[in-house]
N, C-alpha and C. Protein backbone atom coordinates (compact mmCIF):
# COMPACT_ATOMS: atom_id res chain seq x y z
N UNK A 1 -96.16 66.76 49.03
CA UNK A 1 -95.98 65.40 49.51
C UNK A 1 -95.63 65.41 51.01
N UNK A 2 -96.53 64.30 51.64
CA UNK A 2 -95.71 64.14 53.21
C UNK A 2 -94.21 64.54 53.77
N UNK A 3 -93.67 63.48 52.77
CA UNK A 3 -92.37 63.47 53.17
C UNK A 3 -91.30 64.65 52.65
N UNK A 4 -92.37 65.70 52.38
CA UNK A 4 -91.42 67.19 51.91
C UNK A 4 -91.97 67.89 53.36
N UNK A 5 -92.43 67.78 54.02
CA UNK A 5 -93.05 68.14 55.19
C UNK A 5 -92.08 68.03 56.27
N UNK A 6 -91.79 66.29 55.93
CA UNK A 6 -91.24 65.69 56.79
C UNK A 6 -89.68 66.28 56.99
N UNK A 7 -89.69 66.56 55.49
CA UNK A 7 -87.42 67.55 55.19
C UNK A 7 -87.48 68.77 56.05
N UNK A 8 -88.83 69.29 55.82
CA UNK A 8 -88.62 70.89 56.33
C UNK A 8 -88.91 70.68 58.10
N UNK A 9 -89.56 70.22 58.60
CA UNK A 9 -89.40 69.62 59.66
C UNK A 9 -87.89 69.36 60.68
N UNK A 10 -87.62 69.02 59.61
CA UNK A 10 -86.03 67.99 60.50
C UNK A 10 -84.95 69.48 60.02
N UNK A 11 -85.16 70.30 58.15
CA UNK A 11 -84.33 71.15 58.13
C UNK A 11 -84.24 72.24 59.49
N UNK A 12 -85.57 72.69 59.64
CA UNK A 12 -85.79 73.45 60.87
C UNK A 12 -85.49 73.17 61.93
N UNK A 13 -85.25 71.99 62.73
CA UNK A 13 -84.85 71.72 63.40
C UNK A 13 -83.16 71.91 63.25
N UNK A 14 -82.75 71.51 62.15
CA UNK A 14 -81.00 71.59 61.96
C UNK A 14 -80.35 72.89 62.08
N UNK A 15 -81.91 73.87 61.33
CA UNK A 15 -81.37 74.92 61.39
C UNK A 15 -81.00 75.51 62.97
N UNK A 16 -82.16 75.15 63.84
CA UNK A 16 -81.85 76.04 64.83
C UNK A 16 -81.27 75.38 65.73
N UNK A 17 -80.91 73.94 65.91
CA UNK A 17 -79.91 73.22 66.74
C UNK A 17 -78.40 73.77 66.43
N UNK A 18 -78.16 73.67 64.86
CA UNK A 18 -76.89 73.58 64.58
C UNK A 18 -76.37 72.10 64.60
N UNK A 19 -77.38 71.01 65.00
CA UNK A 19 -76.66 69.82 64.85
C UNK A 19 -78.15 68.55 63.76
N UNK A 20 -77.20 67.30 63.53
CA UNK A 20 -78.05 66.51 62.79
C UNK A 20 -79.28 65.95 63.53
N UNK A 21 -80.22 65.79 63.02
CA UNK A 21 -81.76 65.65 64.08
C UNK A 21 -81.38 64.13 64.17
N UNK A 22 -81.63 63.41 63.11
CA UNK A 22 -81.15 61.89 63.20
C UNK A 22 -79.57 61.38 62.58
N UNK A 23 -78.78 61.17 63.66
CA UNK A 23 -77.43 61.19 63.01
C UNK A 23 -76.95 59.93 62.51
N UNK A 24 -77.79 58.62 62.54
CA UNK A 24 -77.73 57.39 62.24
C UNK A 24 -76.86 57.25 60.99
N UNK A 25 -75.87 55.93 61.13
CA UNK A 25 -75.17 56.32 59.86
C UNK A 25 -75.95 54.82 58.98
N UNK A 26 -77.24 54.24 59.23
CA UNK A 26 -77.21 53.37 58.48
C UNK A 26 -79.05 53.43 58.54
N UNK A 27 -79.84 53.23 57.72
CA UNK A 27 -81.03 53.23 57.76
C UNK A 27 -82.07 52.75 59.19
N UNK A 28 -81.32 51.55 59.62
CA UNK A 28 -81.64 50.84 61.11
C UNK A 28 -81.39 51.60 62.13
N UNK A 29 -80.14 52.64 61.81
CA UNK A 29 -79.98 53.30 63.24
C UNK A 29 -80.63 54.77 62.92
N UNK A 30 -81.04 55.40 61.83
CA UNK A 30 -82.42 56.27 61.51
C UNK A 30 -83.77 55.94 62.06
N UNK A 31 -83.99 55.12 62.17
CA UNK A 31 -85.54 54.20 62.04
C UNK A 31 -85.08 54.29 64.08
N UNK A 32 -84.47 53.58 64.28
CA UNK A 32 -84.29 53.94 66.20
C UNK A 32 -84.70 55.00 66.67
N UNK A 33 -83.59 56.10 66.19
CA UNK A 33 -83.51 57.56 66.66
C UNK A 33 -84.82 58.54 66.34
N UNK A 34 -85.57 58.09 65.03
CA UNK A 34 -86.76 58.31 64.65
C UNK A 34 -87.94 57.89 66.27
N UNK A 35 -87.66 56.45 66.39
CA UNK A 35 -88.58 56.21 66.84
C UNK A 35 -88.21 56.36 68.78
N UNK A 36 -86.86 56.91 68.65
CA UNK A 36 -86.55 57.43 70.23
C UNK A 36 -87.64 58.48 70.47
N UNK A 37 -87.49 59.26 68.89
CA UNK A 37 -88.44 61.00 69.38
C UNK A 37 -89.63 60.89 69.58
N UNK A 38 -90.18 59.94 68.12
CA UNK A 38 -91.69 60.17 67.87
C UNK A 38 -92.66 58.60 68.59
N UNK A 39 -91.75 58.15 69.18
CA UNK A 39 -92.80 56.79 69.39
C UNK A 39 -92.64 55.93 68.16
N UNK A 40 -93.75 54.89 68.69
CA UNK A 40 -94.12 53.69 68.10
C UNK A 40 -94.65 53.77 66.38
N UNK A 41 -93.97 53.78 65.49
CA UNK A 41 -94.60 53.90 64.04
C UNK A 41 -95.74 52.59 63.69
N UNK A 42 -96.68 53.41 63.47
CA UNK A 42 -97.99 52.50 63.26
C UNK A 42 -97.68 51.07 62.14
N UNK A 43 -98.08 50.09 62.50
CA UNK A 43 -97.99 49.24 62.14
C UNK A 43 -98.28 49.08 60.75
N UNK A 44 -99.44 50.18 59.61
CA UNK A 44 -99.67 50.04 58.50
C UNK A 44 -98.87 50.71 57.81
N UNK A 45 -98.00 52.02 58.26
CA UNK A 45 -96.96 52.85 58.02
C UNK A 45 -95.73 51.93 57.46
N UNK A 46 -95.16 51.29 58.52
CA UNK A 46 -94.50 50.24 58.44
C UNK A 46 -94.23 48.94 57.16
N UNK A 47 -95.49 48.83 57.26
CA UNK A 47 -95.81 47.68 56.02
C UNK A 47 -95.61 48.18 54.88
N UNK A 48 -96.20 49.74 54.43
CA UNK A 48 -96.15 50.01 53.06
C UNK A 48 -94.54 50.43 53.05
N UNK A 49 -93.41 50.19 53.28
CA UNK A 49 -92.13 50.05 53.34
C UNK A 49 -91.68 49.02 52.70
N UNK A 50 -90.74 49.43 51.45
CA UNK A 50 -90.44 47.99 50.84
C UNK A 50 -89.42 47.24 51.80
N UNK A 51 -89.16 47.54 52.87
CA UNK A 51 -87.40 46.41 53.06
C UNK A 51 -88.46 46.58 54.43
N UNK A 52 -89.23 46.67 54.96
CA UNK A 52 -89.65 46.71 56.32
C UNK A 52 -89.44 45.34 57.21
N UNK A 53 -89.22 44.12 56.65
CA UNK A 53 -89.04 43.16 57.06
C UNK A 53 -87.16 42.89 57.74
N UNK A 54 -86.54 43.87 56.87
CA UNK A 54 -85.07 44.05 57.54
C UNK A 54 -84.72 44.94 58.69
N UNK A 55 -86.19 45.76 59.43
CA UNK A 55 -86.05 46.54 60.14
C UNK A 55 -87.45 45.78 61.22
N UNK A 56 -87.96 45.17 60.88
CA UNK A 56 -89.15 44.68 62.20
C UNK A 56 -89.65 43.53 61.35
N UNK A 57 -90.04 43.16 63.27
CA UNK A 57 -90.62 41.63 63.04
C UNK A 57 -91.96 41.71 63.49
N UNK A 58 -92.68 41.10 62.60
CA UNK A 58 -94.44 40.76 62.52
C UNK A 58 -94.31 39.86 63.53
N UNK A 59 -94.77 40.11 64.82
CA UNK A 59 -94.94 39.25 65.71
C UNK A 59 -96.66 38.69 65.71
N UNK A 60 -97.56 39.46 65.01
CA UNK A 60 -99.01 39.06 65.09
C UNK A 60 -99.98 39.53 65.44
N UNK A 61 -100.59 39.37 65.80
CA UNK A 61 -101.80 40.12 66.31
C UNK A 61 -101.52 41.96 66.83
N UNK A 62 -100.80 42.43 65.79
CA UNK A 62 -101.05 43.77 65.47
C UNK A 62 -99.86 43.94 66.35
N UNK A 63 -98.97 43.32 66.65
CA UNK A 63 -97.95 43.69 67.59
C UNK A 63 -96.39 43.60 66.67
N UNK A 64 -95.55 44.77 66.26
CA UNK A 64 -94.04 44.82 65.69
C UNK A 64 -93.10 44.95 66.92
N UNK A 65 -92.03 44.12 66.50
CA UNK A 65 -91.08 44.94 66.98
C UNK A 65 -89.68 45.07 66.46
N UNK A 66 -88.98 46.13 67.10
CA UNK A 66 -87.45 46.73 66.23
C UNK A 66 -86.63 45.86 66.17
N UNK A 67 -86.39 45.46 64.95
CA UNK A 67 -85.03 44.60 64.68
C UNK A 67 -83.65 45.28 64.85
N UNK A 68 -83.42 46.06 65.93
CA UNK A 68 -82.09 47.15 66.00
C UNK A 68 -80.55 46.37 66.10
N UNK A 69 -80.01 46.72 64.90
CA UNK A 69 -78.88 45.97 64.18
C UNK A 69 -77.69 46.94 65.01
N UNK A 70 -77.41 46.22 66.01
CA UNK A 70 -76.08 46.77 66.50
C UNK A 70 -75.08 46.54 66.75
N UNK A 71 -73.51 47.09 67.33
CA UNK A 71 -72.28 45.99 66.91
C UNK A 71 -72.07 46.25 68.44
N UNK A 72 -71.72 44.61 68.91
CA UNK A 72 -71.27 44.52 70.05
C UNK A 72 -70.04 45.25 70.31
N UNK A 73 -69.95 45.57 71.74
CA UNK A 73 -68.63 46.33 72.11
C UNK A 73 -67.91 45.34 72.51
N UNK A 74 -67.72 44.33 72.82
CA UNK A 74 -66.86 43.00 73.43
C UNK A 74 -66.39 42.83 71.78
N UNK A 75 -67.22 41.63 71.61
CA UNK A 75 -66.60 41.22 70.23
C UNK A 75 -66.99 41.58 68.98
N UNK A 76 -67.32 43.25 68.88
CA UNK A 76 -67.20 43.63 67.83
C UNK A 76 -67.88 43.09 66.22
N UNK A 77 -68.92 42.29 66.86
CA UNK A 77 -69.79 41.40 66.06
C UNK A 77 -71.79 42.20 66.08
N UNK A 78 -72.07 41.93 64.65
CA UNK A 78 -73.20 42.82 64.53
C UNK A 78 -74.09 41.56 65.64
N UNK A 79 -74.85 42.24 65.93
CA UNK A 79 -76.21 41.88 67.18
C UNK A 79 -77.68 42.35 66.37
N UNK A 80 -78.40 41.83 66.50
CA UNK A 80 -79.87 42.21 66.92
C UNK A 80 -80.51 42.00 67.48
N UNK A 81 -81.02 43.25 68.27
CA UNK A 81 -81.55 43.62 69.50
C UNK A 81 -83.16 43.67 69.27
N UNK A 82 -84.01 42.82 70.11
CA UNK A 82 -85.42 43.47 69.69
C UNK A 82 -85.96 44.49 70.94
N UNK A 83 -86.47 45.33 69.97
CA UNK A 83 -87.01 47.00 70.93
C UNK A 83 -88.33 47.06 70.27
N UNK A 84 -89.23 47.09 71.83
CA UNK A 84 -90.89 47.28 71.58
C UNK A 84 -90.89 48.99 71.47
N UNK A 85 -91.01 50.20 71.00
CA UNK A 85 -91.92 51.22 71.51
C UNK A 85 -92.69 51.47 71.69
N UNK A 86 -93.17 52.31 72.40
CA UNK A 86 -94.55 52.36 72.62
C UNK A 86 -94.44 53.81 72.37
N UNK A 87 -93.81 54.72 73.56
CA UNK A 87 -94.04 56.46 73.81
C UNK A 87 -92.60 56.79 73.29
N UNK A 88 -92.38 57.91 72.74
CA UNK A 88 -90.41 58.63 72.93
C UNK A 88 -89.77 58.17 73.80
N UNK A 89 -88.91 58.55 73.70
CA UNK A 89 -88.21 58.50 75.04
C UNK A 89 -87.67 59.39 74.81
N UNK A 90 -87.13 60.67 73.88
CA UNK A 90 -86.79 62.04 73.74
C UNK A 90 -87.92 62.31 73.31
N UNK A 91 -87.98 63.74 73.73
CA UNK A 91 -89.39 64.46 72.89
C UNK A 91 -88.67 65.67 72.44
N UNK A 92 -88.81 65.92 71.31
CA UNK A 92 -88.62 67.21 70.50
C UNK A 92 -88.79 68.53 71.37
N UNK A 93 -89.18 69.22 72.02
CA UNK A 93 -89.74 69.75 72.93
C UNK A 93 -88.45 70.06 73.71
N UNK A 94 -88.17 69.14 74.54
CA UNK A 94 -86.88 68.90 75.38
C UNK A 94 -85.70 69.03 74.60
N UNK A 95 -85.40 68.11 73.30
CA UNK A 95 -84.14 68.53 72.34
C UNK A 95 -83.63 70.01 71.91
N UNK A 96 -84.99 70.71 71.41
CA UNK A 96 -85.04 72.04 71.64
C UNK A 96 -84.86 72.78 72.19
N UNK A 97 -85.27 72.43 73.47
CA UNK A 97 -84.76 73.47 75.03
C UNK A 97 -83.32 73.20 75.25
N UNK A 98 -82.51 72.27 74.99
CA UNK A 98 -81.55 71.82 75.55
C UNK A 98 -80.61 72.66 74.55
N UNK A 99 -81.04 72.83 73.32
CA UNK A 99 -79.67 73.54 72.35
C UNK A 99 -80.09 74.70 72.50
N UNK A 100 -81.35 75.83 73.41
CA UNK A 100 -81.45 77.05 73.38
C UNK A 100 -80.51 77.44 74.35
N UNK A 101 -79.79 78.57 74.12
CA UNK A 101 -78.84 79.10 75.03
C UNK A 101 -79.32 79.91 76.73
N UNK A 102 -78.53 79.51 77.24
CA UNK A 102 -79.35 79.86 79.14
C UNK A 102 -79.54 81.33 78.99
N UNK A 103 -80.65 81.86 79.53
CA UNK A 103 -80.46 83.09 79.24
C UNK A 103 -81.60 84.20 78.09
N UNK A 104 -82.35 82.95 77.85
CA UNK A 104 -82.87 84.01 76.95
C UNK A 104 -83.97 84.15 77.27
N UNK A 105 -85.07 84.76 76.58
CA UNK A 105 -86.29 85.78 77.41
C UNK A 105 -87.16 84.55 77.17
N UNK A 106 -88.28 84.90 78.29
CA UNK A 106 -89.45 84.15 78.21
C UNK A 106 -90.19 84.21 76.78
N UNK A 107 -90.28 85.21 76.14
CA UNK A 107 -90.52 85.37 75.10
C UNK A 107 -89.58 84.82 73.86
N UNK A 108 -88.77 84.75 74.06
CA UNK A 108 -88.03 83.84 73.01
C UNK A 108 -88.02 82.09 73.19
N UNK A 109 -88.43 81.61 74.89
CA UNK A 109 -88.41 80.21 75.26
C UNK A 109 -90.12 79.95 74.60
N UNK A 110 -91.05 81.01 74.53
CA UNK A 110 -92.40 80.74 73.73
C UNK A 110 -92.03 80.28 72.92
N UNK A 111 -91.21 81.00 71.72
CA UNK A 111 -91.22 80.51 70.72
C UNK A 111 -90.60 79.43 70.29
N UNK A 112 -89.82 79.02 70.98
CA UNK A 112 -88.69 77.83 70.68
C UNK A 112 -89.99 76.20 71.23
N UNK A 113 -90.78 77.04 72.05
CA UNK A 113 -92.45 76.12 72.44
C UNK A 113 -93.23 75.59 71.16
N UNK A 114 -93.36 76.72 70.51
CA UNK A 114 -94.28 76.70 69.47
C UNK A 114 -93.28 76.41 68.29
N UNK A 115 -92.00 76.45 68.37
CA UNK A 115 -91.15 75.75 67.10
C UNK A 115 -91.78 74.18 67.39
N UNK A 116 -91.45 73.53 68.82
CA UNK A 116 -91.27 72.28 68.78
C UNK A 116 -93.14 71.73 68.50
N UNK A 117 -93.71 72.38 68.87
CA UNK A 117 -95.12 72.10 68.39
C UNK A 117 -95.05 72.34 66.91
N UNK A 118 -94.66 73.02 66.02
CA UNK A 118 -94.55 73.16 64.54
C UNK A 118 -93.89 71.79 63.83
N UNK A 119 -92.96 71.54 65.10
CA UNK A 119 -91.91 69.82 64.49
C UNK A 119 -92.48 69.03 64.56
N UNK A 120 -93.25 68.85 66.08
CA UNK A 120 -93.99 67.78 65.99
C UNK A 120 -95.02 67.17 64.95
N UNK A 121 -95.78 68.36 64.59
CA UNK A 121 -96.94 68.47 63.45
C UNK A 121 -96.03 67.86 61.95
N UNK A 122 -94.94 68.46 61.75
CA UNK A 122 -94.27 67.74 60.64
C UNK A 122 -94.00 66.68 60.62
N UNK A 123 -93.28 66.16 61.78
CA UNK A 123 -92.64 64.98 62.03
C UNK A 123 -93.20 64.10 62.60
N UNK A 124 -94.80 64.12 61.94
CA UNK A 124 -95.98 63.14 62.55
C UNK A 124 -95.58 61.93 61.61
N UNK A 125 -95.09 60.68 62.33
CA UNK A 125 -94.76 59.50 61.36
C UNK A 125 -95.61 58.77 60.58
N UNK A 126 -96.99 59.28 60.68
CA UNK A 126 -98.15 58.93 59.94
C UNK A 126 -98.15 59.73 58.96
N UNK A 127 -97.66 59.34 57.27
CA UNK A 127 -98.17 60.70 56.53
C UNK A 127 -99.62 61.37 56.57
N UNK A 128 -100.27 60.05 56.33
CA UNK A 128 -101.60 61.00 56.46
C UNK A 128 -102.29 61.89 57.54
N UNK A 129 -101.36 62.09 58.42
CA UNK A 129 -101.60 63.18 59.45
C UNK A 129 -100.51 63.99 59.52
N UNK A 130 -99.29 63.62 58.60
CA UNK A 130 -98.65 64.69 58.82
C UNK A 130 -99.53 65.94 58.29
N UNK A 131 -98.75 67.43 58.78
CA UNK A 131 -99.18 68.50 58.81
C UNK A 131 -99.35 68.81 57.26
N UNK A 132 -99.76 69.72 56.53
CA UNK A 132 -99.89 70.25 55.18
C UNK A 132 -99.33 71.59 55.09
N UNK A 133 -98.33 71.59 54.26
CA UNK A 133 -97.97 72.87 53.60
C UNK A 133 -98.47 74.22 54.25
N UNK A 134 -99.87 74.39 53.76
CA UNK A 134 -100.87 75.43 53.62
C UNK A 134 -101.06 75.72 55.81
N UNK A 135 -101.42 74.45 56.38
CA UNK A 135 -101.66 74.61 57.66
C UNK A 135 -100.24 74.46 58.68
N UNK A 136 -98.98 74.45 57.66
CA UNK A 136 -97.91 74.70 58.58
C UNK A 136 -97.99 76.36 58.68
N UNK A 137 -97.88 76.83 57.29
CA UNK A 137 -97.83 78.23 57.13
C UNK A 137 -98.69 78.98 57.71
N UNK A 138 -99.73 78.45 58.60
CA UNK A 138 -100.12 79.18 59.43
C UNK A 138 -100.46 79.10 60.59
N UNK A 139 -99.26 77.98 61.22
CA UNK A 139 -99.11 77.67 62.68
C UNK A 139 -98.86 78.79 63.04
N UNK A 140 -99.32 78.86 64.71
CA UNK A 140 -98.85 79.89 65.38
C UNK A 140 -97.36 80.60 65.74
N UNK A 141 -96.36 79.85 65.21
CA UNK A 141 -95.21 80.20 65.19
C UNK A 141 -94.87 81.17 64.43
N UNK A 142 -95.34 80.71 62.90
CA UNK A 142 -95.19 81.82 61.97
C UNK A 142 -96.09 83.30 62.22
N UNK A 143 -97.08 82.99 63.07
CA UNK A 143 -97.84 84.16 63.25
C UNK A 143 -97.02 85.24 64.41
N UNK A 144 -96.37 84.75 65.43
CA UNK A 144 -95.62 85.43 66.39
C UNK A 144 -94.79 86.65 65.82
């Protein structure tokens, strides 16, 4: 299934950060941090979601945007914020580099390259392009 793709993806990532990939403590602030890394989740993705209407608004002509449920810092009162994405604004790639320790060989910064190309392929928010089992196991990472 996609979304077993999608576990080993984010586990791998936990594993080699040492920290939570999406630390959201409520489904709305998952669905953000999701869509900080990977971009804009396709609009048909979206729909086949049963509660998708508590997380985005059908604005129309093929255009969503984020209903991001947040609590004001003044008065401490929930807000919603609307957020268009389009591109990341973190890329996996960069998250990766940032928890590798200074110092290590060019040959070990390859691979931490070809980890985040292995994440990306998992953590494609389209299932039907996420990666498959069979063609993770023989990304170039595992071949190194």
């Amino acid at each position: 299934m996609g979304i077993d793709m999608w576990s080993v993806g984010v586990t791998l990532y936990e594993l080699y950060t040492g920290q939570i990939m999406f630390p959201g403590r409520t489904n709305n602030q998952m669905l953000k941090l999701i869509m900080e890394a990977k971009g804009r989740i396709p609009n048909r993705t979206i729909k086949r979601g049963q509660f998708w209407q508590q997380h985005f608004e059908d604005l129309g002509g093929g255009n969503m945007t984020f209903l991001s449920h947040e609590v004001d810092s003044l008065s401490k009162k929930e807000v919603v914020k609307k957020i268009t994405y389009t591109r990341p604004v973190n890329d996996i790639k960069s998250m990766l580099l940032s928890a590798t320790p200074t110092g290590v060989s060019q040959k070990e910064r390859g691979q931490v390259i070809l980890l985040a190309d292995l994440l990306e392929k998992c953590l494609e928010v389209n299932p039907e392009r996420r990666v498959k089992p069979k063609q993770a196991l023989s990304h170039k990472f595992f071949m190194e």
